[in-house]
PDB file of N, CA and C in Angstrom:
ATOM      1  N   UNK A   1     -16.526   6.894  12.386  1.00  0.00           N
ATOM      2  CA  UNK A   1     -16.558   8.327  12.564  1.00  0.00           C
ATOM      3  C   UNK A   1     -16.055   8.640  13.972  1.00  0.00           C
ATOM      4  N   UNK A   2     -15.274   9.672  13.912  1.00  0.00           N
ATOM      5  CA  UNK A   2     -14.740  10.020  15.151  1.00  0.00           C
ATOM      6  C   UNK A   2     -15.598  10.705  16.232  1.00  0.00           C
ATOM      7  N   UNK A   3     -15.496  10.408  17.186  1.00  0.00           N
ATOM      8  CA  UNK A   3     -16.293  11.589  18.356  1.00  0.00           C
ATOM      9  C   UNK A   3     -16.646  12.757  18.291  1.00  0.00           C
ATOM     10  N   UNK A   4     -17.873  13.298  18.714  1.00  0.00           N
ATOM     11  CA  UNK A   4     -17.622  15.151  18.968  1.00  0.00           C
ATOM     12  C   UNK A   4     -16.364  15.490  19.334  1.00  0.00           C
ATOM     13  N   UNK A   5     -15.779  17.078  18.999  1.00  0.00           N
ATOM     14  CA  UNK A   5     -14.518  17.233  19.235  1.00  0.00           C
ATOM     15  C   UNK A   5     -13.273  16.116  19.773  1.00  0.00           C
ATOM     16  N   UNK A   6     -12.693  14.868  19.048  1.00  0.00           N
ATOM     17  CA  UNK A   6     -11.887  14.392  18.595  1.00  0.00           C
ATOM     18  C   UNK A   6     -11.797  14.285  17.058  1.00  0.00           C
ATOM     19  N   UNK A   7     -10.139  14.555  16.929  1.00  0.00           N
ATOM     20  CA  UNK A   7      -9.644  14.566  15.497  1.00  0.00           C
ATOM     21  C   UNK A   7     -10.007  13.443  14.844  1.00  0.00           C
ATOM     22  N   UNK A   8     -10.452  13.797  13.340  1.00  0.00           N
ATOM     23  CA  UNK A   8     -10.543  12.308  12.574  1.00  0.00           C
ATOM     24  C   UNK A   8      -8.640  11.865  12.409  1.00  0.00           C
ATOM     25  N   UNK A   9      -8.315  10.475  12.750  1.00  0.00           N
ATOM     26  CA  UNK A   9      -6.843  10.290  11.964  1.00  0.00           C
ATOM     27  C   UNK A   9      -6.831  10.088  10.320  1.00  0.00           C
ATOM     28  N   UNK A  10      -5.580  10.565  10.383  1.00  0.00           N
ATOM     29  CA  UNK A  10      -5.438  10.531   8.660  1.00  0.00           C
ATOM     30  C   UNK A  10      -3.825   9.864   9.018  1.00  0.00           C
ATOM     31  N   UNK A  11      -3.292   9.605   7.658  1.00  0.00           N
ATOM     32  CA  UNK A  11      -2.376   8.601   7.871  1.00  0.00           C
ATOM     33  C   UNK A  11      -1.347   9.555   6.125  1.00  0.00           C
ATOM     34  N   UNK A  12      -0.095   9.266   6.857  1.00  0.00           N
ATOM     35  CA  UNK A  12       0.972   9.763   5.866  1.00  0.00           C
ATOM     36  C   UNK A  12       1.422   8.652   5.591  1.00  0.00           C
ATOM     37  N   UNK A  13       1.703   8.163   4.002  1.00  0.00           N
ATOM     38  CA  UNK A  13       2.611   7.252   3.291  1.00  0.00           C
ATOM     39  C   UNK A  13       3.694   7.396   2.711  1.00  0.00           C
ATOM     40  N   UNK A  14       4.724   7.483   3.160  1.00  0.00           N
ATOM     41  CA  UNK A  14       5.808   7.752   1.873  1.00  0.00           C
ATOM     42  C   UNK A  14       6.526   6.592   1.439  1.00  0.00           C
ATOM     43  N   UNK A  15       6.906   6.687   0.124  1.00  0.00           N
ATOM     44  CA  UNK A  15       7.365   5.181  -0.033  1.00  0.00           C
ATOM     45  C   UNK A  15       8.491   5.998  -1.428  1.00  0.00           C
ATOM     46  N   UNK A  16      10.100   5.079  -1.266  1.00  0.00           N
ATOM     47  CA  UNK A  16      10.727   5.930  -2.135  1.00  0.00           C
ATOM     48  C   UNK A  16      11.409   4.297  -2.393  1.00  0.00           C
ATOM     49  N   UNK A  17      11.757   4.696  -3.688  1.00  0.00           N
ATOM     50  CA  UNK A  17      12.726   3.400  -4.505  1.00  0.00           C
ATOM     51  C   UNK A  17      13.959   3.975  -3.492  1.00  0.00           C
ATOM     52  N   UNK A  18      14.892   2.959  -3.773  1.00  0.00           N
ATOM     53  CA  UNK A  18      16.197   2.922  -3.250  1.00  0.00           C
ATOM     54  C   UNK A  18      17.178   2.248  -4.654  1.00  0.00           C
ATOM     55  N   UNK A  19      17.825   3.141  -5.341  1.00  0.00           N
ATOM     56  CA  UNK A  19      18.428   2.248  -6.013  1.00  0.00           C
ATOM     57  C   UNK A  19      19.999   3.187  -6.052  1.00  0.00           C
ATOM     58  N   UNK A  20      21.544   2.139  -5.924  1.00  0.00           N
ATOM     59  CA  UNK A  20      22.734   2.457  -5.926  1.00  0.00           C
ATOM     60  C   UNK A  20      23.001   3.306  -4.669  1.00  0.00           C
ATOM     61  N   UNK A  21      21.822   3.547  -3.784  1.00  0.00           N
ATOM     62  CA  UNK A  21      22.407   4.356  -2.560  1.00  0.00           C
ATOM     63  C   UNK A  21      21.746   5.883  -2.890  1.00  0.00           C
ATOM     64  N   UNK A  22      20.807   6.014  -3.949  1.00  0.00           N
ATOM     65  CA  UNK A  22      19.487   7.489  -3.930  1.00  0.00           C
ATOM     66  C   UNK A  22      18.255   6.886  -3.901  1.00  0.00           C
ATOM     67  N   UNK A  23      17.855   7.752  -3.753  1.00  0.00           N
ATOM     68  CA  UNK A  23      16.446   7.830  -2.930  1.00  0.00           C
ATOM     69  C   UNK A  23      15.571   8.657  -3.704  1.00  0.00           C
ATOM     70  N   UNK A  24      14.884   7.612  -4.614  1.00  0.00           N
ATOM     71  CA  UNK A  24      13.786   8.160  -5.910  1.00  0.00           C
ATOM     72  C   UNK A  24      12.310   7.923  -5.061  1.00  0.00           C
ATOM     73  N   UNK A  25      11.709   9.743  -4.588  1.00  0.00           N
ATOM     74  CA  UNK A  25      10.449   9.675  -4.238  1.00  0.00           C
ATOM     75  C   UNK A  25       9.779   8.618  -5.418  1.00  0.00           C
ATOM     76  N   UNK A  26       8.533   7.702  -4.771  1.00  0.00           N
ATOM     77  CA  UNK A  26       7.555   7.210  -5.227  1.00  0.00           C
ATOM     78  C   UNK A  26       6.300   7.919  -5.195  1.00  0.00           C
ATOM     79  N   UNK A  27       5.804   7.687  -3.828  1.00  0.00           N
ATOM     80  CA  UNK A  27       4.845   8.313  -3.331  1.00  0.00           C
ATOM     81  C   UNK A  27       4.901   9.338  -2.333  1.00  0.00           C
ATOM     82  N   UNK A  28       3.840  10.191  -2.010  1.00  0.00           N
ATOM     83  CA  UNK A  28       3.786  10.698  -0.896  1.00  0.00           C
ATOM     84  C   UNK A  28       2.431  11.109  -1.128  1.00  0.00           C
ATOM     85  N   UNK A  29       1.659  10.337   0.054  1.00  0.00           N
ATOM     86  CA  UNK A  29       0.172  10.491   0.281  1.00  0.00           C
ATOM     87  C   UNK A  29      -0.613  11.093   1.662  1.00  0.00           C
ATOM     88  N   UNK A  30      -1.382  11.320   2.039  1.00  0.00           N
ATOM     89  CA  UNK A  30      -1.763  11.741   2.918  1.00  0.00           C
ATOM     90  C   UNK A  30      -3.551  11.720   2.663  1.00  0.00           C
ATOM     91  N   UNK A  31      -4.168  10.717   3.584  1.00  0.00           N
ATOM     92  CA  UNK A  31      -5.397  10.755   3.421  1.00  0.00           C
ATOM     93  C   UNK A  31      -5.912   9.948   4.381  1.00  0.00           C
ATOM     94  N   UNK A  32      -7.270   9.341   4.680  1.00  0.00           N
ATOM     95  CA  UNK A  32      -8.121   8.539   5.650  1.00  0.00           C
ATOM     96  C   UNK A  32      -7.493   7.416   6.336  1.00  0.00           C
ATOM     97  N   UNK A  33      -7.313   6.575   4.836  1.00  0.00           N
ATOM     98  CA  UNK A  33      -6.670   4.853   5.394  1.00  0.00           C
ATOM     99  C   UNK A  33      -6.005   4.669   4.614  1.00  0.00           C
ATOM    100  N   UNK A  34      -5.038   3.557   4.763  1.00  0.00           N
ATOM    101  CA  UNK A  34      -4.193   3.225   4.041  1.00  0.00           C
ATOM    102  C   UNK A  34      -3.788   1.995   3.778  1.00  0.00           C
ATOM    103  N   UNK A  35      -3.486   1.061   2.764  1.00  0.00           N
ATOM    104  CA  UNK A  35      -2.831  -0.447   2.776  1.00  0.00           C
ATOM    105  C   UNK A  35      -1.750  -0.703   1.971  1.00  0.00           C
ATOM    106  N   UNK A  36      -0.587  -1.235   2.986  1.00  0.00           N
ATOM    107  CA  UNK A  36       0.730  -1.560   1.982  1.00  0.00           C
ATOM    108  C   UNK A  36       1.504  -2.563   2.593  1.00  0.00           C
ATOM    109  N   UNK A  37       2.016  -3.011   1.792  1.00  0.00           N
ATOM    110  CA  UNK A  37       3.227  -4.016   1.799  1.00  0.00           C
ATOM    111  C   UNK A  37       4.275  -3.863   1.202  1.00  0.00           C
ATOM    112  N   UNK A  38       5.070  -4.571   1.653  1.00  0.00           N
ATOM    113  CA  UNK A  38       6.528  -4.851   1.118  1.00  0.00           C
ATOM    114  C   UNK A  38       6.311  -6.434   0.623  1.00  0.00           C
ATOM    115  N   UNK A  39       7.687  -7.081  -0.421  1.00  0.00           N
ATOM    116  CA  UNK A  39       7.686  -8.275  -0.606  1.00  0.00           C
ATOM    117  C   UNK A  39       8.593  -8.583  -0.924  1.00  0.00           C
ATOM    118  N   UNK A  40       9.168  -9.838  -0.955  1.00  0.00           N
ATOM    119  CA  UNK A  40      10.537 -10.366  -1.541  1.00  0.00           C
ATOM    120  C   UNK A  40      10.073 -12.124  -1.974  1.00  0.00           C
ATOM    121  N   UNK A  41      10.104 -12.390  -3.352  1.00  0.00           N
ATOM    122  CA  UNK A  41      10.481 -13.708  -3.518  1.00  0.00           C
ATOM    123  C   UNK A  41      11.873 -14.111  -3.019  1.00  0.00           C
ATOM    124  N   UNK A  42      12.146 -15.664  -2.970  1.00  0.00           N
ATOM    125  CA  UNK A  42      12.815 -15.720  -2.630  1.00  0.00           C
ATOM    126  C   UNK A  42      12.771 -17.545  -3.268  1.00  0.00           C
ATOM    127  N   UNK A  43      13.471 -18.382  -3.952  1.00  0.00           N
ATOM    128  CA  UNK A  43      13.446 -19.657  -4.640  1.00  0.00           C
ATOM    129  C   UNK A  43      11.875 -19.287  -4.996  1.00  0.00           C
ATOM    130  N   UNK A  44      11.358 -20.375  -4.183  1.00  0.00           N
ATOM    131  CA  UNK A  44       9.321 -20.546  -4.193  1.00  0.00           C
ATOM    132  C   UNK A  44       8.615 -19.939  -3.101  1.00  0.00           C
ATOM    133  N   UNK A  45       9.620 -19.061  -2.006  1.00  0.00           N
ATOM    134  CA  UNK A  45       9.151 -18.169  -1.108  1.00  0.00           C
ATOM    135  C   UNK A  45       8.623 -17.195  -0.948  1.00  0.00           C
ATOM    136  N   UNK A  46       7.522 -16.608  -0.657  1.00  0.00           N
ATOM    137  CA  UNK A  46       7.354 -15.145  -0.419  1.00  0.00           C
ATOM    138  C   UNK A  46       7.242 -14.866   0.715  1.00  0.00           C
ATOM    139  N   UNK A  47       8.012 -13.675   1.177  1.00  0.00           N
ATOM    140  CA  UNK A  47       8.103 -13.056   3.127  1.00  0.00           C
ATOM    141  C   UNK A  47       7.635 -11.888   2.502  1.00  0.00           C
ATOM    142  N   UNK A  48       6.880 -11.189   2.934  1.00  0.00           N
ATOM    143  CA  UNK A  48       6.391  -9.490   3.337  1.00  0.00           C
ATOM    144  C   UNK A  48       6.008  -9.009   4.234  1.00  0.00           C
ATOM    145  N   UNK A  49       5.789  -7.836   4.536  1.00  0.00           N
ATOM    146  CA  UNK A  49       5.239  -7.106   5.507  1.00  0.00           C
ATOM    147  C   UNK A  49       4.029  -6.666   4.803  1.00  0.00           C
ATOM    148  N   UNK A  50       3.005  -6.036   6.303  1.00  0.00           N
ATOM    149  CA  UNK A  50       1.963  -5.849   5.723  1.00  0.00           C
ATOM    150  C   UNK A  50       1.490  -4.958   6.698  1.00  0.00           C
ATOM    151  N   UNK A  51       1.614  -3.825   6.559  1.00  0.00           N
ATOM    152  CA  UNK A  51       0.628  -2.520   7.188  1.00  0.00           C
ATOM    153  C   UNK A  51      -0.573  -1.806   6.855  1.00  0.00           C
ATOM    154  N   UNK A  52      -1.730  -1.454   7.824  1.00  0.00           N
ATOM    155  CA  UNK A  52      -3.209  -0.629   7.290  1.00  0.00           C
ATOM    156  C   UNK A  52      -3.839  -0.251   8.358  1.00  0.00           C
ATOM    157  N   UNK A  53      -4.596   1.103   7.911  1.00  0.00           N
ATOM    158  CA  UNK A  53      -5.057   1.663   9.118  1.00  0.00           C
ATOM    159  C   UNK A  53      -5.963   1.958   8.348  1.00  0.00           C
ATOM    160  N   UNK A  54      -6.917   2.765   9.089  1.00  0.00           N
ATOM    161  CA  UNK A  54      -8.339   3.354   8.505  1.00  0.00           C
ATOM    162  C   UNK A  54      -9.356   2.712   8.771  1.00  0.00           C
ATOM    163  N   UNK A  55     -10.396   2.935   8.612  1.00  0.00           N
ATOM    164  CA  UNK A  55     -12.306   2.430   8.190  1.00  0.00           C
ATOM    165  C   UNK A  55     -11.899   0.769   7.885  1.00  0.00           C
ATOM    166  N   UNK A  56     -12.573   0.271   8.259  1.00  0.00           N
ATOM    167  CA  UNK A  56     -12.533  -0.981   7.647  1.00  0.00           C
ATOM    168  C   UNK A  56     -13.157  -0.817   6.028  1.00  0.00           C
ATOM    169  N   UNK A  57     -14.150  -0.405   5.682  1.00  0.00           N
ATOM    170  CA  UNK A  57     -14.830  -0.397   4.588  1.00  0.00           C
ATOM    171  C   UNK A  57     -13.584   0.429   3.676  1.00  0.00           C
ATOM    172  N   UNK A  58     -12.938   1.473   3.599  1.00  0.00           N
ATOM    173  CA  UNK A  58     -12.166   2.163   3.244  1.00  0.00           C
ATOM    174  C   UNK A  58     -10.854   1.208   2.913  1.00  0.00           C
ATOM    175  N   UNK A  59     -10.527   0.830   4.262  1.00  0.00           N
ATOM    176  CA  UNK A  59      -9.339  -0.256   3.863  1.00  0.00           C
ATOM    177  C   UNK A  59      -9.768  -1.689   2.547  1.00  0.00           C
ATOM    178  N   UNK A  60     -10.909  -1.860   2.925  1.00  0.00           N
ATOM    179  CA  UNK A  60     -11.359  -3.485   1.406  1.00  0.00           C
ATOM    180  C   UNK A  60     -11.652  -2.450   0.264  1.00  0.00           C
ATOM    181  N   UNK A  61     -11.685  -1.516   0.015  1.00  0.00           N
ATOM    182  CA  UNK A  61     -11.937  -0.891  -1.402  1.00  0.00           C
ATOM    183  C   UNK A  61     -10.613  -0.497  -1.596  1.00  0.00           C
ATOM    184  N   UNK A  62      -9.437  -0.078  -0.993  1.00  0.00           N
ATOM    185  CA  UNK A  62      -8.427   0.024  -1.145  1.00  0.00           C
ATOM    186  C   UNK A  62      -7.814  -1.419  -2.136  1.00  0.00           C
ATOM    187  N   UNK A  63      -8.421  -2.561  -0.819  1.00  0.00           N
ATOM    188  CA  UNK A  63      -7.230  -3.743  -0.964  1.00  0.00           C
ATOM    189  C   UNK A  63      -7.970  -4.037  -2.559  1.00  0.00           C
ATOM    190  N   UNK A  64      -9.308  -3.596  -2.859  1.00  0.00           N
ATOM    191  CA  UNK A  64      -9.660  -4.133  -3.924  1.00  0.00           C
ATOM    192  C   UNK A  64      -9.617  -3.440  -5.369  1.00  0.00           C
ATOM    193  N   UNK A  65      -9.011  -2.512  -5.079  1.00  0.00           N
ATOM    194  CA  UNK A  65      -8.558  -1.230  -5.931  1.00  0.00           C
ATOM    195  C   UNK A  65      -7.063  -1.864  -6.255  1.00  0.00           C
ATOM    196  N   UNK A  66      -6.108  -2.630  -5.246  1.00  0.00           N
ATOM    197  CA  UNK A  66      -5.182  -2.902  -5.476  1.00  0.00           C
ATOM    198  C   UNK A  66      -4.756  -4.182  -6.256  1.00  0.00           C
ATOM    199  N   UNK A  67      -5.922  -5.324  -6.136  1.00  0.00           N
ATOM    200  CA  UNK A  67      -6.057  -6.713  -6.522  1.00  0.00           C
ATOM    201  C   UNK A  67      -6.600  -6.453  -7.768  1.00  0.00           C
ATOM    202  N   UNK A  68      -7.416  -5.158  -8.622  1.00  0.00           N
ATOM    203  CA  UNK A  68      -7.768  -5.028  -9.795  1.00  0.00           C
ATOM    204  C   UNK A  68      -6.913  -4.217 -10.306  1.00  0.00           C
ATOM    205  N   UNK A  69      -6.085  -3.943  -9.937  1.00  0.00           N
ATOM    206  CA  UNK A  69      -4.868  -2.811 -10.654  1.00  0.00           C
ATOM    207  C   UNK A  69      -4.696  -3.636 -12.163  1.00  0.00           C
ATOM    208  N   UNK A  70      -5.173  -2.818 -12.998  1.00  0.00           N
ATOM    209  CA  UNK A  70      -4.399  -2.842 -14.590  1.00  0.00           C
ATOM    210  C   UNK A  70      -3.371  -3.234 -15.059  1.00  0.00           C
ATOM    211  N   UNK A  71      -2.135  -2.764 -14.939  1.00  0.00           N
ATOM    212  CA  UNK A  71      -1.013  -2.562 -14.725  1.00  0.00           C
ATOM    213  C   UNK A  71      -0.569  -4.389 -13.972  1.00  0.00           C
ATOM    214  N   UNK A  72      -0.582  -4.595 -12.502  1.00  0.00           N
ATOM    215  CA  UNK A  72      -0.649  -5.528 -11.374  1.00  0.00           C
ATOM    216  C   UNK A  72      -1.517  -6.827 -12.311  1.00  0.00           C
ATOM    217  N   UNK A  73      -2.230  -6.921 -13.103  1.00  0.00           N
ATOM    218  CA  UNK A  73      -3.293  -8.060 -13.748  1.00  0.00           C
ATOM    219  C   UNK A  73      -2.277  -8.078 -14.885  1.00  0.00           C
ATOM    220  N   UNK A  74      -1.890  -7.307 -15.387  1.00  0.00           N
ATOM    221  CA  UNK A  74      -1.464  -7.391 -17.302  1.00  0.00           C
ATOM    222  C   UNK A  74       0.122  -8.438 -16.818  1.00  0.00           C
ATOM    223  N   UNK A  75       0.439  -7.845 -16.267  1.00  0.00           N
ATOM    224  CA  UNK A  75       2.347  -8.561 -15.156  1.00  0.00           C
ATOM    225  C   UNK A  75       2.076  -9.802 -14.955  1.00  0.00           C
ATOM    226  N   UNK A  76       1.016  -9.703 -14.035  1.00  0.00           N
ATOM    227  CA  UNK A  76       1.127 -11.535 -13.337  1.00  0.00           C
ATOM    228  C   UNK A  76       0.473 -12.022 -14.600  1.00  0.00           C
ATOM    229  N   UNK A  77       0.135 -11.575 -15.541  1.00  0.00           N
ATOM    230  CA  UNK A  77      -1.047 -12.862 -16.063  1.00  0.00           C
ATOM    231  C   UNK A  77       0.584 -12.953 -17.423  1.00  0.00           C
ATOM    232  N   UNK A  78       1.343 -12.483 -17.461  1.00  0.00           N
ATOM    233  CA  UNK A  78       2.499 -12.354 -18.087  1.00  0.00           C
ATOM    234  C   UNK A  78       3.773 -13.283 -17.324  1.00  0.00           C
ATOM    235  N   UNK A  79       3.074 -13.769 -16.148  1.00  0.00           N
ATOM    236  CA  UNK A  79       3.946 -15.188 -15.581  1.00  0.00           C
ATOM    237  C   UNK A  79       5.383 -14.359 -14.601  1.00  0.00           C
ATOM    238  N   UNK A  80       5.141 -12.955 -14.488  1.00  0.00           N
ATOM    239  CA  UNK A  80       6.110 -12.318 -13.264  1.00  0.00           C
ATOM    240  C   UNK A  80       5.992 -12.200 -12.099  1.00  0.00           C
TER     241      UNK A  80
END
């Protein structure tokens, strides 16, 4: 929690596909905390980036909101 009179931070995400040279909004968020990455396989490699701000408690319900994704479980368990 932030101080008497200091701002709480909030954090802007935008994240847009890139495909042929346009620029298809994905997201655009605006809220407390935030967690994201980028990734690239590569042969048996993986390199990413990895950015997060916010609450600590806020940020692990995020990351764990993201590790139970529906969608993210049905893919990998599908060998992608």
């Amino acid at each position: 929690m932030a101080p008497p009179n200091q701002p709480t931070a909030r954090y802007r995400v935008i994240c847009y596909e890139l495909v042929d040279g346009r620029q298809n909004l994905i997201m655009d968020s605006t809220d407390h905390g935030f967690v994201a990455a980028t990734g690239r396989i590569t042969g048996a490699l993986m390199d990413g980036d990895l950015a997060h701000a916010g609450p600590h408690g806020l940020q692990a319900h995020l990351a764990l909101m993201i590790a139970n994704d529906k969608q993210l479980l049905r893919d990998h368990t599908r060998g992608h």
